[in-house]
N, C-alpha and C. Protein backbone atom coordinates (compact mmCIF):
# COMPACT_ATOMS: atom_id res chain seq x y z
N UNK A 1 101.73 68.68 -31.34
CA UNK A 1 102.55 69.47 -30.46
C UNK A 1 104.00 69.05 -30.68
N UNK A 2 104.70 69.91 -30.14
CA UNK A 2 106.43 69.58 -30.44
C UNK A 2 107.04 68.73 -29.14
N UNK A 3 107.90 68.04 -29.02
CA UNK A 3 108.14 67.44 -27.94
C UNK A 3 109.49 67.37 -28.08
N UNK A 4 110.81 66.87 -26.84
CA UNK A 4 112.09 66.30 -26.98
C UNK A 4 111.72 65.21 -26.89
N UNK A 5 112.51 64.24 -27.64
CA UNK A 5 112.44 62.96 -27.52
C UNK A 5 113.58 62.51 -27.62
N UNK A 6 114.26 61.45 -26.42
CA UNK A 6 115.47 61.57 -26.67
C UNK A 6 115.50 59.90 -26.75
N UNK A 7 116.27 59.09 -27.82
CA UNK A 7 116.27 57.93 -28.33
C UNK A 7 117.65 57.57 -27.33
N UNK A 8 118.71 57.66 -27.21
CA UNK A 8 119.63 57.09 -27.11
C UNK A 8 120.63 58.30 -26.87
N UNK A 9 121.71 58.11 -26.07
CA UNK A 9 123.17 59.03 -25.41
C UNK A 9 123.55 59.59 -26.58
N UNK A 10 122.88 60.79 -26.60
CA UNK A 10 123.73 61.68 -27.67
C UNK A 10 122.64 62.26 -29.07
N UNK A 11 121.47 61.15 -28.81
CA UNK A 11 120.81 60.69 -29.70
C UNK A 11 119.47 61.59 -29.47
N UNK A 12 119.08 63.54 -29.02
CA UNK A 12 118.07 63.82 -28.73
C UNK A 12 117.03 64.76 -29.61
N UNK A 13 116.10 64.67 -30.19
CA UNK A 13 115.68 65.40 -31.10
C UNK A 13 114.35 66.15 -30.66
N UNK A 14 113.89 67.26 -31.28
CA UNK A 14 112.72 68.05 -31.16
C UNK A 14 111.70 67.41 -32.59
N UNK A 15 110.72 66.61 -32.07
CA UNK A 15 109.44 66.40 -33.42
C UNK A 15 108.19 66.70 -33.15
N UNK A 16 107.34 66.40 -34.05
CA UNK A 16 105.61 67.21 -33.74
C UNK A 16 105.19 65.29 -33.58
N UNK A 17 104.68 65.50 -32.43
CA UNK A 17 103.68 64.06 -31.78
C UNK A 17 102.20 64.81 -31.79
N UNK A 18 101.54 63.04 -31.57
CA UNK A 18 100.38 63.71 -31.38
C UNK A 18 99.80 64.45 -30.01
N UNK A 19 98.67 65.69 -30.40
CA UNK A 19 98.52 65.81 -28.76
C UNK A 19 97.91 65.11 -27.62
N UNK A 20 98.48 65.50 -26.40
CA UNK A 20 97.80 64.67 -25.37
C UNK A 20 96.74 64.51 -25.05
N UNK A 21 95.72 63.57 -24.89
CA UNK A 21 94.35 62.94 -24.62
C UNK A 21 93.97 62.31 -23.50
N UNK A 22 92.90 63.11 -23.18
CA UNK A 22 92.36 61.64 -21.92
C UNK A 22 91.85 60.75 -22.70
N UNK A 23 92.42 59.92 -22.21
CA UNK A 23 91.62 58.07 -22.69
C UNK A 23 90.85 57.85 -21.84
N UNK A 24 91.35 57.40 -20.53
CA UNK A 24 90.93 56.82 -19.61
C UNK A 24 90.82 57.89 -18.06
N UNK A 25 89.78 57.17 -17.22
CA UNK A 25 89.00 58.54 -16.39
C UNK A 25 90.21 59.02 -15.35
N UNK A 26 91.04 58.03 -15.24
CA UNK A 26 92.14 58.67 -14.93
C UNK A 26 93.49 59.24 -14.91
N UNK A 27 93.21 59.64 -16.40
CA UNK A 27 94.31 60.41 -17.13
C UNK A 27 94.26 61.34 -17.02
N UNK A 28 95.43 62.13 -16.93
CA UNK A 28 95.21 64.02 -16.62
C UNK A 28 96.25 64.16 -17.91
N UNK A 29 95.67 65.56 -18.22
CA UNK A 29 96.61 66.69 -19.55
C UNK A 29 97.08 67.61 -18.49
N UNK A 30 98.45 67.74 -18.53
CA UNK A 30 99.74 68.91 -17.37
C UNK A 30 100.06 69.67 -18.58
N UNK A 31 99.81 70.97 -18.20
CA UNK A 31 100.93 72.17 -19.06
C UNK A 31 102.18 72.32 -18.66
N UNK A 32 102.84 72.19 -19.32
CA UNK A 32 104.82 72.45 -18.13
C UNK A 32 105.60 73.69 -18.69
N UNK A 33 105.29 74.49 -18.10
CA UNK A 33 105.75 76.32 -18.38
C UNK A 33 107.15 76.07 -18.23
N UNK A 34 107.87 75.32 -16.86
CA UNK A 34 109.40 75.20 -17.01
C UNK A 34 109.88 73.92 -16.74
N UNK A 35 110.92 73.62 -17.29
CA UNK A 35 111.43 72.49 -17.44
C UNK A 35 113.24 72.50 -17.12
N UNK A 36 113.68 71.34 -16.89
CA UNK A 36 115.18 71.59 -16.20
C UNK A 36 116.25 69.96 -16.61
N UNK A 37 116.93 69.58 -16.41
CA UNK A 37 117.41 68.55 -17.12
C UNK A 37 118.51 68.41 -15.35
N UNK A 38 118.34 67.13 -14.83
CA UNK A 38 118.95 66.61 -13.44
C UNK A 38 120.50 66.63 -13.81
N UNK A 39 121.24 65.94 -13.17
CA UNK A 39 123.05 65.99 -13.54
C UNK A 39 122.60 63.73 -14.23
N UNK A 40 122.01 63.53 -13.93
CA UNK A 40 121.89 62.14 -14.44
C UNK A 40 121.40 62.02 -15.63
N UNK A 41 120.83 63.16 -16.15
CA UNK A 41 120.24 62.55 -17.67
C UNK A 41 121.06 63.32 -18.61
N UNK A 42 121.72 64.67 -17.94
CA UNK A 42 122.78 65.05 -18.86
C UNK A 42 124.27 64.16 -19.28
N UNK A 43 124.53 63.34 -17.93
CA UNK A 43 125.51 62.32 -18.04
C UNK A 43 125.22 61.32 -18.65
N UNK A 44 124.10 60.82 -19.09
CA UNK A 44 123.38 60.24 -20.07
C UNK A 44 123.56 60.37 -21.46
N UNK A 45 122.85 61.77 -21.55
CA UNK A 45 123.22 62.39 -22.71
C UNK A 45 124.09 62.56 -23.84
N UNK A 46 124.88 63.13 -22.81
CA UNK A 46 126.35 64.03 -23.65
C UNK A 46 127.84 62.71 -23.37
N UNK A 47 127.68 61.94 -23.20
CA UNK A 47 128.31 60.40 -22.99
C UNK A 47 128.49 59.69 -24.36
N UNK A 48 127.67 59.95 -25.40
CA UNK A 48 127.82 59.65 -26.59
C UNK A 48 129.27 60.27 -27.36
């Protein structure tokens, strides 16, 4: 599956990971239809 992964301020990329698995009995798999970015991780971000 494709994911953001963001390493470091400035530093955020789109790659293929592996997909998500239950391991253990209390692990759950979430679908996330929408997604949104807070004012703290963009100041994070774009700070680079």
């Amino acid at each position: 599956m494709r994911a953001t992964v963001m390493y470091s301020a400035g530093d955020v990329r789109i790659e293929n990971v592996p997909d998500a698995k239950i391991v253990e009995p209390t692990d759950a798999v979430l679908r996330v239809t929408y997604a949104s970015i807070c004012g703290s991780d963009w100041s994070g971000w774009s700070s680079a």
